[in-house]
PDB file of N, CA and C in Angstrom:
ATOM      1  N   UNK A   1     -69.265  22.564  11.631  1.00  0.00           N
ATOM      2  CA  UNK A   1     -67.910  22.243  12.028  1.00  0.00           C
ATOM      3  C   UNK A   1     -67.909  22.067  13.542  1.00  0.00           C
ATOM      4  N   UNK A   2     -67.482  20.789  14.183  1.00  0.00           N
ATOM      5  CA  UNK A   2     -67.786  20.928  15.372  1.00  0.00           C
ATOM      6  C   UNK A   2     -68.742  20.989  16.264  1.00  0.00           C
ATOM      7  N   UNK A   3     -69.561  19.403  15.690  1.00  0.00           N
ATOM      8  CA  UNK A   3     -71.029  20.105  15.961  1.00  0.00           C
ATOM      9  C   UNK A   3     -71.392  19.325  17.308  1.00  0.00           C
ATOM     10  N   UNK A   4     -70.453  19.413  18.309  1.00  0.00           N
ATOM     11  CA  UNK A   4     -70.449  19.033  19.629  1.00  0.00           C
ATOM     12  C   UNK A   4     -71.674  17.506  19.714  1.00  0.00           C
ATOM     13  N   UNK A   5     -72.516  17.625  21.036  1.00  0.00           N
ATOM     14  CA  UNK A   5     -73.423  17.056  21.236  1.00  0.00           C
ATOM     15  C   UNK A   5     -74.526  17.077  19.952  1.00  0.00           C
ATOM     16  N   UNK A   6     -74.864  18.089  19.274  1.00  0.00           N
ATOM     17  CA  UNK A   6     -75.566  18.149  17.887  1.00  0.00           C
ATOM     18  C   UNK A   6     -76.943  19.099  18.827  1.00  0.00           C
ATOM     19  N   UNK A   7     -77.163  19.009  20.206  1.00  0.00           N
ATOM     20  CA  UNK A   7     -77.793  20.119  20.571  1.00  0.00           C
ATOM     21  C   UNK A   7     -78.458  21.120  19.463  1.00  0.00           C
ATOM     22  N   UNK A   8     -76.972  21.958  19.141  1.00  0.00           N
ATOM     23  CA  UNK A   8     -77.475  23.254  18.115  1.00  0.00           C
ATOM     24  C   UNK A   8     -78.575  22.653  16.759  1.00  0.00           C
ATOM     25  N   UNK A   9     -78.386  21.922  16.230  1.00  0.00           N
ATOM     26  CA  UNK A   9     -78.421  21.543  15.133  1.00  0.00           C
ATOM     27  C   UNK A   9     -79.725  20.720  15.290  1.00  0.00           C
ATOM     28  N   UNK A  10     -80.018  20.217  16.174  1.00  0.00           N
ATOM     29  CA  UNK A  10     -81.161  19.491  16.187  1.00  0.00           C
ATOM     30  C   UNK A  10     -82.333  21.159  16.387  1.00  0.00           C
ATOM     31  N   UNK A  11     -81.589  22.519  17.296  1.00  0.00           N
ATOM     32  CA  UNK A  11     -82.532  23.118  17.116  1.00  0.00           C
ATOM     33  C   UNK A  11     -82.585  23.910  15.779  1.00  0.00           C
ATOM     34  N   UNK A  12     -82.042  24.086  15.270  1.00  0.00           N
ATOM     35  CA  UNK A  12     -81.814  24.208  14.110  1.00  0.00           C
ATOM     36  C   UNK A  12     -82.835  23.596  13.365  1.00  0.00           C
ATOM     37  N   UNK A  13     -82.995  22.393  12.853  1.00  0.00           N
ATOM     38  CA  UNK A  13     -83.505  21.258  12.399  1.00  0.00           C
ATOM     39  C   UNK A  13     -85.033  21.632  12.270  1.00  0.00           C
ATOM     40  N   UNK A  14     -85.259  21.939  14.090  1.00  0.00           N
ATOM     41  CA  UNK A  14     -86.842  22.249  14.731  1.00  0.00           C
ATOM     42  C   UNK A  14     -86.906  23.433  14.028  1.00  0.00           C
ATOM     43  N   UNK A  15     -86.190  24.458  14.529  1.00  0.00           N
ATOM     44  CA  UNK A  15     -86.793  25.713  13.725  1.00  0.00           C
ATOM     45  C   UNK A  15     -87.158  25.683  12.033  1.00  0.00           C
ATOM     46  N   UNK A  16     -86.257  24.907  11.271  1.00  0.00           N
ATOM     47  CA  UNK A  16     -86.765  24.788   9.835  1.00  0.00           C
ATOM     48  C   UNK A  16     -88.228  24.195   9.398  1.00  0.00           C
ATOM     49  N   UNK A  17     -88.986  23.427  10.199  1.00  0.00           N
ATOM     50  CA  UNK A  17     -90.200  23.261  10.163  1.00  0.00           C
ATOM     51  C   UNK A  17     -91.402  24.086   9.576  1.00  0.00           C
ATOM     52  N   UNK A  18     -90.832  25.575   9.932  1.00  0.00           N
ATOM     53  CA  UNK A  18     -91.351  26.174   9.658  1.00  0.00           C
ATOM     54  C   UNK A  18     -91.676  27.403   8.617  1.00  0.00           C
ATOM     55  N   UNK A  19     -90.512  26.617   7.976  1.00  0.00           N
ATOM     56  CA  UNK A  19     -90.013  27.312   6.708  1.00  0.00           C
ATOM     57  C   UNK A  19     -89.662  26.098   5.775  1.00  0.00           C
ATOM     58  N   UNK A  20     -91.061  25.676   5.017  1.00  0.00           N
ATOM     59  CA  UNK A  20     -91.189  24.559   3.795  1.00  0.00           C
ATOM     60  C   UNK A  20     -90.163  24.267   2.713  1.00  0.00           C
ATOM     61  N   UNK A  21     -90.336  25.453   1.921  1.00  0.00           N
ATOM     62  CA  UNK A  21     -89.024  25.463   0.801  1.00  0.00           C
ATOM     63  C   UNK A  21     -87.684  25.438   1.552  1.00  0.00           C
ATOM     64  N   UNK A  22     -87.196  26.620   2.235  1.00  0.00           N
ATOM     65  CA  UNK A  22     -85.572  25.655   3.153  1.00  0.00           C
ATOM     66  C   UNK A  22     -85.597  24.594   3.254  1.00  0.00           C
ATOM     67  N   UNK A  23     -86.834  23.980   4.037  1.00  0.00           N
ATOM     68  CA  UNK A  23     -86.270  22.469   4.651  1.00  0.00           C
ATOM     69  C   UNK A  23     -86.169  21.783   3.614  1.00  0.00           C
ATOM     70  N   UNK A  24     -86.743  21.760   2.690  1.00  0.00           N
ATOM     71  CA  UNK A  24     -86.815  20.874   1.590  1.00  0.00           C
ATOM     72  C   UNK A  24     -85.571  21.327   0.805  1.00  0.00           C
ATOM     73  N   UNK A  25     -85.031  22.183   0.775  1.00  0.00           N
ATOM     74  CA  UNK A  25     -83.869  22.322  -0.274  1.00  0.00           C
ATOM     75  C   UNK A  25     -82.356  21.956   0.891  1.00  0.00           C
ATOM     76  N   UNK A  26     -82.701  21.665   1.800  1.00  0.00           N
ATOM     77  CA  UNK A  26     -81.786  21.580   2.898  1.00  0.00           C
ATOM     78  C   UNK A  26     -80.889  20.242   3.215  1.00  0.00           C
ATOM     79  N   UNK A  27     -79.745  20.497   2.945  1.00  0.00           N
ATOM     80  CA  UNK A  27     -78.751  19.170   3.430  1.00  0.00           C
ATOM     81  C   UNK A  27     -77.783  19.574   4.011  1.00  0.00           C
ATOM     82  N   UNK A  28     -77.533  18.833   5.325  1.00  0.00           N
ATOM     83  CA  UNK A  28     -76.750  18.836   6.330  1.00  0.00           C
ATOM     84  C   UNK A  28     -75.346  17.983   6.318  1.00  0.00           C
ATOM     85  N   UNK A  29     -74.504  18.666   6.289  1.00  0.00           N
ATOM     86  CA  UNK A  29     -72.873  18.198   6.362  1.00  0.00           C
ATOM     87  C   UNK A  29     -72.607  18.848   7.597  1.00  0.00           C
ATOM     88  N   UNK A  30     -72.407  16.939   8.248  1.00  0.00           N
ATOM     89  CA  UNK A  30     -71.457  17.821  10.106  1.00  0.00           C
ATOM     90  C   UNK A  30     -70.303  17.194  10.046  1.00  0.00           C
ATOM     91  N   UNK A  31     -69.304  17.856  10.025  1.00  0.00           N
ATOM     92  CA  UNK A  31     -67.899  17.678  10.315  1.00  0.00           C
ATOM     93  C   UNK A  31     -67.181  17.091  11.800  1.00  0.00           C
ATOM     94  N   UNK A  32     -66.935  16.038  11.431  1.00  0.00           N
ATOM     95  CA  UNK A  32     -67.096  15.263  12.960  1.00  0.00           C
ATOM     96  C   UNK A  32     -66.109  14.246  12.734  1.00  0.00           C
ATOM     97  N   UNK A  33     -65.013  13.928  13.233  1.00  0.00           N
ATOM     98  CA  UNK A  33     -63.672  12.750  13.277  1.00  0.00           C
ATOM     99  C   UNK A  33     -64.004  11.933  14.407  1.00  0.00           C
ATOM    100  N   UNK A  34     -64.622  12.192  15.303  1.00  0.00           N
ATOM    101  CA  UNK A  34     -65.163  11.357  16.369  1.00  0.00           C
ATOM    102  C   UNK A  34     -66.225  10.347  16.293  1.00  0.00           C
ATOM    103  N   UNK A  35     -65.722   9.052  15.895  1.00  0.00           N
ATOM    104  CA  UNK A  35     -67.057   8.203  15.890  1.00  0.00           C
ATOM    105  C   UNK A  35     -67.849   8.412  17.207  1.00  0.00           C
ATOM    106  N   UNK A  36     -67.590   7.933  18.472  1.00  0.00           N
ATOM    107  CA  UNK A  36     -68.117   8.166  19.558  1.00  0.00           C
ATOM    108  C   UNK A  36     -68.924   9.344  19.365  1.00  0.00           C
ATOM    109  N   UNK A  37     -68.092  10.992  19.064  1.00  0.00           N
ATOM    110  CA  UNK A  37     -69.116  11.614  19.150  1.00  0.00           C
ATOM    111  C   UNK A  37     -70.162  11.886  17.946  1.00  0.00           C
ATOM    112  N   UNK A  38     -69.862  11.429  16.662  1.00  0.00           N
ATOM    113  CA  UNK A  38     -70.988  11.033  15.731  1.00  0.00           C
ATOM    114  C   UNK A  38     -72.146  10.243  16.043  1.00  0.00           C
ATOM    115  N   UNK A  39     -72.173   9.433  17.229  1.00  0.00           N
ATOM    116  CA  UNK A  39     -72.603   8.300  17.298  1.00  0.00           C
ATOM    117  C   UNK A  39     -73.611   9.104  18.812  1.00  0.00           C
ATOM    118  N   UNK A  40     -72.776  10.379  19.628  1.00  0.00           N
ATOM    119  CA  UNK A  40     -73.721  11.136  20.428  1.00  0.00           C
ATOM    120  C   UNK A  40     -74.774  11.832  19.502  1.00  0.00           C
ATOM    121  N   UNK A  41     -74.631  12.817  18.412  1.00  0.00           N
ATOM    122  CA  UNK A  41     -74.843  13.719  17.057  1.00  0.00           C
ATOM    123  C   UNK A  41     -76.381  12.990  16.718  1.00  0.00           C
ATOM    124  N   UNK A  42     -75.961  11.627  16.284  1.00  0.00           N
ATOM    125  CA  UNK A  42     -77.145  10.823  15.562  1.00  0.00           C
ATOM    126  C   UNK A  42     -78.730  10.615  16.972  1.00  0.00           C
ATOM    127  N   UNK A  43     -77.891  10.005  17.750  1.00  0.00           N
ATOM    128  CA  UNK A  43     -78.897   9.834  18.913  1.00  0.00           C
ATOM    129  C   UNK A  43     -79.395  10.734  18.664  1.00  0.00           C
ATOM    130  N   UNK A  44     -78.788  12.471  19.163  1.00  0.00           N
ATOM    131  CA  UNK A  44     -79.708  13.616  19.470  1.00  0.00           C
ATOM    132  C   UNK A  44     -80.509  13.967  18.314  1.00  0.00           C
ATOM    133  N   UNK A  45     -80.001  13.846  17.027  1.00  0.00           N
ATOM    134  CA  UNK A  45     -81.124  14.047  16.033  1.00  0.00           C
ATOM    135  C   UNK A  45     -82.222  12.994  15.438  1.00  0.00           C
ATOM    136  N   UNK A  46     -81.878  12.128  16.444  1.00  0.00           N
ATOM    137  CA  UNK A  46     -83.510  11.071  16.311  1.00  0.00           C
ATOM    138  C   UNK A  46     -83.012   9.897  15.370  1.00  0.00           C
ATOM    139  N   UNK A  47     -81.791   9.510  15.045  1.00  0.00           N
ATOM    140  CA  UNK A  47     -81.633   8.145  14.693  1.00  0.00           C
ATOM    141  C   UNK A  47     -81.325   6.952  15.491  1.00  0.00           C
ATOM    142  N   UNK A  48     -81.909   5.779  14.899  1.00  0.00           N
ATOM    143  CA  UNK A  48     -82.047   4.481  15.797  1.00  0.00           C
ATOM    144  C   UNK A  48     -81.105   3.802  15.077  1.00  0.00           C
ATOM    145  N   UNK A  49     -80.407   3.568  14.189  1.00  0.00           N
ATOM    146  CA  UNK A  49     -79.509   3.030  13.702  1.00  0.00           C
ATOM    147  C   UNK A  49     -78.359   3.727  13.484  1.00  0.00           C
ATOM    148  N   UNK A  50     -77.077   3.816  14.219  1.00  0.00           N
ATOM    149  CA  UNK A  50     -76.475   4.398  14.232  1.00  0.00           C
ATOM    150  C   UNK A  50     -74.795   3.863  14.197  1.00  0.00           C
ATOM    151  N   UNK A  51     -75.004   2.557  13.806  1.00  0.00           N
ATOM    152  CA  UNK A  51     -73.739   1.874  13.734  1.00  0.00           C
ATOM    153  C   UNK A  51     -73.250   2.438  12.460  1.00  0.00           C
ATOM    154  N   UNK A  52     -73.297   2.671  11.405  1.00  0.00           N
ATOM    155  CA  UNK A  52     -72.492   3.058  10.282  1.00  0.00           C
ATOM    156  C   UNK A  52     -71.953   4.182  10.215  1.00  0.00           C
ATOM    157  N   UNK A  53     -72.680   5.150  11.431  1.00  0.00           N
ATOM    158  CA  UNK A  53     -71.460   6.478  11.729  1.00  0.00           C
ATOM    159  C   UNK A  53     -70.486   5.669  12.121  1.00  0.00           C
ATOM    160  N   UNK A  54     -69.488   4.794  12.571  1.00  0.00           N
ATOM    161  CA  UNK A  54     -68.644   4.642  13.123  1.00  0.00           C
ATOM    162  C   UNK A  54     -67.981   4.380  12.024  1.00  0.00           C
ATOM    163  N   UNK A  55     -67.890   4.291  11.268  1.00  0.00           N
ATOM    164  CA  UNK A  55     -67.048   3.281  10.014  1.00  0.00           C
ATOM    165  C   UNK A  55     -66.982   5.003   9.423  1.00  0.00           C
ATOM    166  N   UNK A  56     -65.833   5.642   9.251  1.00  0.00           N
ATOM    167  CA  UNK A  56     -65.357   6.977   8.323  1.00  0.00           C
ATOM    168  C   UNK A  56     -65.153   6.615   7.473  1.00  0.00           C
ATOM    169  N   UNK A  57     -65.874   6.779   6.179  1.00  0.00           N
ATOM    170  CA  UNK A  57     -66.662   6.765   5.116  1.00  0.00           C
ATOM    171  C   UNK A  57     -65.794   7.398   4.067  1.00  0.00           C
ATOM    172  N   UNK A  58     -65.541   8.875   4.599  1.00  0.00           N
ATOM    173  CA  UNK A  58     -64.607   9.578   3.475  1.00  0.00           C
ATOM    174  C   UNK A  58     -63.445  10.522   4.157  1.00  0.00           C
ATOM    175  N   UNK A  59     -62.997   9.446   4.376  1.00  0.00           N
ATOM    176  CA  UNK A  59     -61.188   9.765   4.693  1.00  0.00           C
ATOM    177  C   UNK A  59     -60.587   8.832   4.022  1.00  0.00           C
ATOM    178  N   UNK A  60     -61.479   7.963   3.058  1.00  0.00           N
ATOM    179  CA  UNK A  60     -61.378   7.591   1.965  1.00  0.00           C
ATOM    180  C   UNK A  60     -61.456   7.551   0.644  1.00  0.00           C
ATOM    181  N   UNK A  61     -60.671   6.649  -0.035  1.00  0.00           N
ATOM    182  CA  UNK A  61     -61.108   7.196  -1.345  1.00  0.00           C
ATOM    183  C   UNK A  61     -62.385   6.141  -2.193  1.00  0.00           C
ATOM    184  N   UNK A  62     -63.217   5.636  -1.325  1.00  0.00           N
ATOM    185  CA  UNK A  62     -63.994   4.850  -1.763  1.00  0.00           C
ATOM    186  C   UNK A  62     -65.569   5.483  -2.132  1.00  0.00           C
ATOM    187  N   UNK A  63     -65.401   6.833  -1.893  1.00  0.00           N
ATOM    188  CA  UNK A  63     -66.456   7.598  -2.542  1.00  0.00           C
ATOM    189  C   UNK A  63     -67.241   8.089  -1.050  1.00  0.00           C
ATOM    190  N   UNK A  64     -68.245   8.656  -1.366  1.00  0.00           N
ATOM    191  CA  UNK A  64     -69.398   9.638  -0.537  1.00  0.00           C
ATOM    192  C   UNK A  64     -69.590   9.129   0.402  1.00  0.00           C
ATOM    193  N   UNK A  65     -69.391   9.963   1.671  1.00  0.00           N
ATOM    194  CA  UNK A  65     -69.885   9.601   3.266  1.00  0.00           C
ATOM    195  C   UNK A  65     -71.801   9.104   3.018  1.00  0.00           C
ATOM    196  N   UNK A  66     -71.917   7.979   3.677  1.00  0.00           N
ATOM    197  CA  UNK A  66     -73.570   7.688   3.292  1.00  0.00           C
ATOM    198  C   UNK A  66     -74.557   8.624   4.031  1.00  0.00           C
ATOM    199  N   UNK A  67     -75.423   9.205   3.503  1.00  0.00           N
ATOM    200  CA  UNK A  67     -76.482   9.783   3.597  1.00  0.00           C
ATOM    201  C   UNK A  67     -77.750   9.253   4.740  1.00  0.00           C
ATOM    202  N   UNK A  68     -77.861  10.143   5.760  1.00  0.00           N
ATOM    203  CA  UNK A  68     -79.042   9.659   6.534  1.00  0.00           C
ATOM    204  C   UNK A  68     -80.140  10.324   6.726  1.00  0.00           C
ATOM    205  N   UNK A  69     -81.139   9.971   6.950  1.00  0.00           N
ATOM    206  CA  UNK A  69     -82.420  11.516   6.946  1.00  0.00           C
ATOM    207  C   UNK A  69     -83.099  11.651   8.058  1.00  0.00           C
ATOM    208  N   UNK A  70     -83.357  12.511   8.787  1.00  0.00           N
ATOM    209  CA  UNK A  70     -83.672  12.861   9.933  1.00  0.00           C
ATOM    210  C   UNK A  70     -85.606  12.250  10.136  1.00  0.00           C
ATOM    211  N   UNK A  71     -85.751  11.952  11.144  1.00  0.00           N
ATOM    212  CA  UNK A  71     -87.487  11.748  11.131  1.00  0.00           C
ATOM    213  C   UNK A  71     -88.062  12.751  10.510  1.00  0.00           C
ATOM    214  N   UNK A  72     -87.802  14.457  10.419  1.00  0.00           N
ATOM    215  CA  UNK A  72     -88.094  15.695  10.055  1.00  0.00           C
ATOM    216  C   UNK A  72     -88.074  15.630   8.042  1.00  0.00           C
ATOM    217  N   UNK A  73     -87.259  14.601   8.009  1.00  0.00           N
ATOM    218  CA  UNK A  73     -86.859  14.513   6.213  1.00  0.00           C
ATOM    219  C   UNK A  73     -85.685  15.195   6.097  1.00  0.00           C
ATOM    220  N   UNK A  74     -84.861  15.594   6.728  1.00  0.00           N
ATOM    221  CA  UNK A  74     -83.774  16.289   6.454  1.00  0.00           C
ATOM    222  C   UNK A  74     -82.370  15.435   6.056  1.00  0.00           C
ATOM    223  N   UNK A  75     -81.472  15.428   5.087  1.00  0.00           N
ATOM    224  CA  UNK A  75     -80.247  14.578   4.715  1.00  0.00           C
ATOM    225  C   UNK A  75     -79.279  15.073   5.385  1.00  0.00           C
ATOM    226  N   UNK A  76     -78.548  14.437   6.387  1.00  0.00           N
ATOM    227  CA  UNK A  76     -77.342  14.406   6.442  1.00  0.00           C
ATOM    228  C   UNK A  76     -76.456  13.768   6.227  1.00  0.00           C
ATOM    229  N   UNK A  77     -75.243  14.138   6.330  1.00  0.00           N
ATOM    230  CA  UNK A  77     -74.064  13.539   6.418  1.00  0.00           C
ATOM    231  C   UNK A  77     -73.300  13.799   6.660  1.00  0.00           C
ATOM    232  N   UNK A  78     -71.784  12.764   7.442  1.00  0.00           N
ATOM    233  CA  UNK A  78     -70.458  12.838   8.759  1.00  0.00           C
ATOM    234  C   UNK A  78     -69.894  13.081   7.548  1.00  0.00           C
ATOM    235  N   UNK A  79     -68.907  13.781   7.659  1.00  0.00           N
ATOM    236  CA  UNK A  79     -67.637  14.114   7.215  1.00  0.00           C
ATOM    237  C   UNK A  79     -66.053  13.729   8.215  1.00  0.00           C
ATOM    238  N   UNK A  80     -65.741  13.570   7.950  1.00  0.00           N
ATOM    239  CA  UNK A  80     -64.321  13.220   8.987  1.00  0.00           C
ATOM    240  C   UNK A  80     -63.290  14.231   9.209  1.00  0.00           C
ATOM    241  N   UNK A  81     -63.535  15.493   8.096  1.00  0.00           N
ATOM    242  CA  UNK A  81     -62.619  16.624   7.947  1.00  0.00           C
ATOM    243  C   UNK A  81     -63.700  17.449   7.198  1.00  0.00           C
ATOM    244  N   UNK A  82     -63.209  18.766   6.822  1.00  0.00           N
ATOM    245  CA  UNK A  82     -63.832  19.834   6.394  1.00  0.00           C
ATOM    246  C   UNK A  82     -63.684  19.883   4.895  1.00  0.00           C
ATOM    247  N   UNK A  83     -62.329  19.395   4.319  1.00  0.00           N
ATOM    248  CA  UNK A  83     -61.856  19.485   2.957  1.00  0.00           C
ATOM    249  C   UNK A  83     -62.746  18.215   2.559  1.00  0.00           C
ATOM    250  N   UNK A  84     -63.450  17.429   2.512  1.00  0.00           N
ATOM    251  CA  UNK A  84     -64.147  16.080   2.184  1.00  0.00           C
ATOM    252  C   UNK A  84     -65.449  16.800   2.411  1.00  0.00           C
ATOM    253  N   UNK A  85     -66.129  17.644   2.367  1.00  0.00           N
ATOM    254  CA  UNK A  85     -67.568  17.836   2.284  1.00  0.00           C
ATOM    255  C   UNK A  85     -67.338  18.604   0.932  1.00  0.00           C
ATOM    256  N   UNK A  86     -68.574  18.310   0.246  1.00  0.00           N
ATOM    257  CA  UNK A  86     -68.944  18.623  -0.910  1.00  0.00           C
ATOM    258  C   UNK A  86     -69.287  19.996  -1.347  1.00  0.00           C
ATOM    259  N   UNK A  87     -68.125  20.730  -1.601  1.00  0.00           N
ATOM    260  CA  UNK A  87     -68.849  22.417  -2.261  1.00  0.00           C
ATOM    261  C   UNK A  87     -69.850  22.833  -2.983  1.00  0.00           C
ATOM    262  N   UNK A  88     -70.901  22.568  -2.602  1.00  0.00           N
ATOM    263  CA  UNK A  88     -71.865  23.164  -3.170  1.00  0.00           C
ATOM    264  C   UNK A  88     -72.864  24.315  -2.605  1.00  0.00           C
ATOM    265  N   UNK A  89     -72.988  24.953  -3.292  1.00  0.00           N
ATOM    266  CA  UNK A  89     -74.124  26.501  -3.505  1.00  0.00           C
ATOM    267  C   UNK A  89     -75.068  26.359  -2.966  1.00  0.00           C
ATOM    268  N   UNK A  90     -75.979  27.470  -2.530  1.00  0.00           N
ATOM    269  CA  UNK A  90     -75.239  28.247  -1.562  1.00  0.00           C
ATOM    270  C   UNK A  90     -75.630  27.386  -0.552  1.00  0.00           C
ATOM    271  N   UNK A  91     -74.639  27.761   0.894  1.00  0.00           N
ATOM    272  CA  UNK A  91     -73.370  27.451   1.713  1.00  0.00           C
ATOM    273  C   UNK A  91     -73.736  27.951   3.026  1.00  0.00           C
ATOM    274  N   UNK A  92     -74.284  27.484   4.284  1.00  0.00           N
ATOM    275  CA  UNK A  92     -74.146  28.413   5.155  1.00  0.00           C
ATOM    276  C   UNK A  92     -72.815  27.247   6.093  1.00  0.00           C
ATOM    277  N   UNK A  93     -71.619  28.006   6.483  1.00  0.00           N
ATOM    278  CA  UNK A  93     -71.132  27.233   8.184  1.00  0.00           C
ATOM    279  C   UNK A  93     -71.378  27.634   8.942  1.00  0.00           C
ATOM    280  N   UNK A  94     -71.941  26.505   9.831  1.00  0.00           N
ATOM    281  CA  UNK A  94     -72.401  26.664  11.315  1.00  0.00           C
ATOM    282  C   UNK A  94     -71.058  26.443  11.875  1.00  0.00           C
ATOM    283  N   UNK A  95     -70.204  27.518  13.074  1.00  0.00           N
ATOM    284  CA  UNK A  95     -69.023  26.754  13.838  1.00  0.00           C
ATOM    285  C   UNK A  95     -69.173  26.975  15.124  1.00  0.00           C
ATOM    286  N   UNK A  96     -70.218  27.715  15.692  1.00  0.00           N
ATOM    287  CA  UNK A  96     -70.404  28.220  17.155  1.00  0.00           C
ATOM    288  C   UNK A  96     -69.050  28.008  17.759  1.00  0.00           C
ATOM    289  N   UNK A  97     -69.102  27.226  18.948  1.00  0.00           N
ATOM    290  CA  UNK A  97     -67.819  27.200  19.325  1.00  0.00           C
ATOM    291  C   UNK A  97     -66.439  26.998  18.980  1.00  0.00           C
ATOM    292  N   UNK A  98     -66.191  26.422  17.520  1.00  0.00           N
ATOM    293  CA  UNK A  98     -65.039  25.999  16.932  1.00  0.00           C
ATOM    294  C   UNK A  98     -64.490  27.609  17.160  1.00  0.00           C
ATOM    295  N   UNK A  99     -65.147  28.695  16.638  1.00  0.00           N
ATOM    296  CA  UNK A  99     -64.728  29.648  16.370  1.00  0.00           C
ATOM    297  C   UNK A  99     -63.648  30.406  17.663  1.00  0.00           C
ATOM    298  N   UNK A 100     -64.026  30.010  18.716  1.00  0.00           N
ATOM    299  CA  UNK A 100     -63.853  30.171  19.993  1.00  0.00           C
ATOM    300  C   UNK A 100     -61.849  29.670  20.408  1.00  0.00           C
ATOM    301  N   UNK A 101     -61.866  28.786  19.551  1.00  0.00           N
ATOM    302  CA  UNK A 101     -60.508  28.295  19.341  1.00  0.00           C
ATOM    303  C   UNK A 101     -59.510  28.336  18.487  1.00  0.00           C
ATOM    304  N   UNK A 102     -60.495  29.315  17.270  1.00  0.00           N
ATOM    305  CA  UNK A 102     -59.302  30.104  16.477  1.00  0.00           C
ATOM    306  C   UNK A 102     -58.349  31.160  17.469  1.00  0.00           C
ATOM    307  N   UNK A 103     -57.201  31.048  16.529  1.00  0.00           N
ATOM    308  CA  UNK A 103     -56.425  32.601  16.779  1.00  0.00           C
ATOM    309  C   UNK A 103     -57.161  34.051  16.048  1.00  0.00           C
ATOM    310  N   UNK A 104     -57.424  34.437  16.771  1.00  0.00           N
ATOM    311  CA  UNK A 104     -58.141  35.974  16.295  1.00  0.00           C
ATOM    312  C   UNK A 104     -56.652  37.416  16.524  1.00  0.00           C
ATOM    313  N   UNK A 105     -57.271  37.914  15.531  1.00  0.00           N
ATOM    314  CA  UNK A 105     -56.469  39.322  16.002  1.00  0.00           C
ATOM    315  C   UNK A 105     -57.823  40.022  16.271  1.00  0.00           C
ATOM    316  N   UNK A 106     -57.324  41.192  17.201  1.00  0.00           N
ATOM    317  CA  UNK A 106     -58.324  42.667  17.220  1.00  0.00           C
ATOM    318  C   UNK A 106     -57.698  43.472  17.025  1.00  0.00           C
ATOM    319  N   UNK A 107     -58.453  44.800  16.200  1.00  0.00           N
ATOM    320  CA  UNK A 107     -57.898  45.673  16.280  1.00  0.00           C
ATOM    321  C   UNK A 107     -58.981  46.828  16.522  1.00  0.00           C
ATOM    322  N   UNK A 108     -58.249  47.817  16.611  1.00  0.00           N
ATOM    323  CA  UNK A 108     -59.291  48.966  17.015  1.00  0.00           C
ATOM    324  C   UNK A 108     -59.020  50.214  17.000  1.00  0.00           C
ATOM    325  N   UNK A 109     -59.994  50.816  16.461  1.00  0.00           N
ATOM    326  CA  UNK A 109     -59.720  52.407  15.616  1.00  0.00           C
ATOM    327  C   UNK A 109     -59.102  53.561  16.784  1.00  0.00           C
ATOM    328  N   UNK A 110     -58.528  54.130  17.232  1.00  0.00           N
ATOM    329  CA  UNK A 110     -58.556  55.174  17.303  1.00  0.00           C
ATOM    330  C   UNK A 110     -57.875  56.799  17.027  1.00  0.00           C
ATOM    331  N   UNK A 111     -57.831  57.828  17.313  1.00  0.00           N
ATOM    332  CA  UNK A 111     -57.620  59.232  16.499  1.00  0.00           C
ATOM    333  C   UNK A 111     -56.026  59.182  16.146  1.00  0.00           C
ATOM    334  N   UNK A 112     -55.267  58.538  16.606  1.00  0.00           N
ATOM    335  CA  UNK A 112     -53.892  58.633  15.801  1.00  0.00           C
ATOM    336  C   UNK A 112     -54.010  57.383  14.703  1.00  0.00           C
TER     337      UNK A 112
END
């Protein structure tokens, strides 16, 4: 969610190298409304064709954002919103900084 420059995610990407079965069971959904910055995202993870991030895919109803694969073999795919990526098992979200711009409460224990 928010996957800025794609920085994180490309290290991300690197670190799975080294763990065979993950990478291979591994597909990437980045949540991104920004063609421009989809179009930063792709550069940093090593694609040379990068015109069809611009065209939002599924903020429609014409079916599945298209699928791209990293030089590494890894699948991704733009989402335009969060409710349009595909629920499937199991699930990790990455939000680093998104999180940063929620409303949080704190609270905190003490003797009364």
């Amino acid at each position: 969610i928010g996957p800025g420059k794609g920085t994180l995610m490309a290290d991300i990407l690197r670190a799975t190298d080294k763990f065979k079965k993950f990478k291979e069971a591994l597909t990437v959904s980045m949540v991104e409304p920004s063609p421009a910055m989809r179009t930063c995202q792709a550069t940093r993870l090593g694609f040379s064709d990068v015109a069809s991030l611009i065209v939002d895919h599924n903020n429609t109803s014409e079916g599945p954002a298209p699928k791209f694969v990293t030089k590494n073999g890894t699948e991704i795919q733009w989402f335009g919103e969060f409710k349009s990526v595909p629920d499937t098992f199991p699930c990790i979200v990455i939000g680093h900084e998104i999180y940063d711009a929620l409303p949080t409460y704190q609270f905190e224990m003490t003797e009364r």
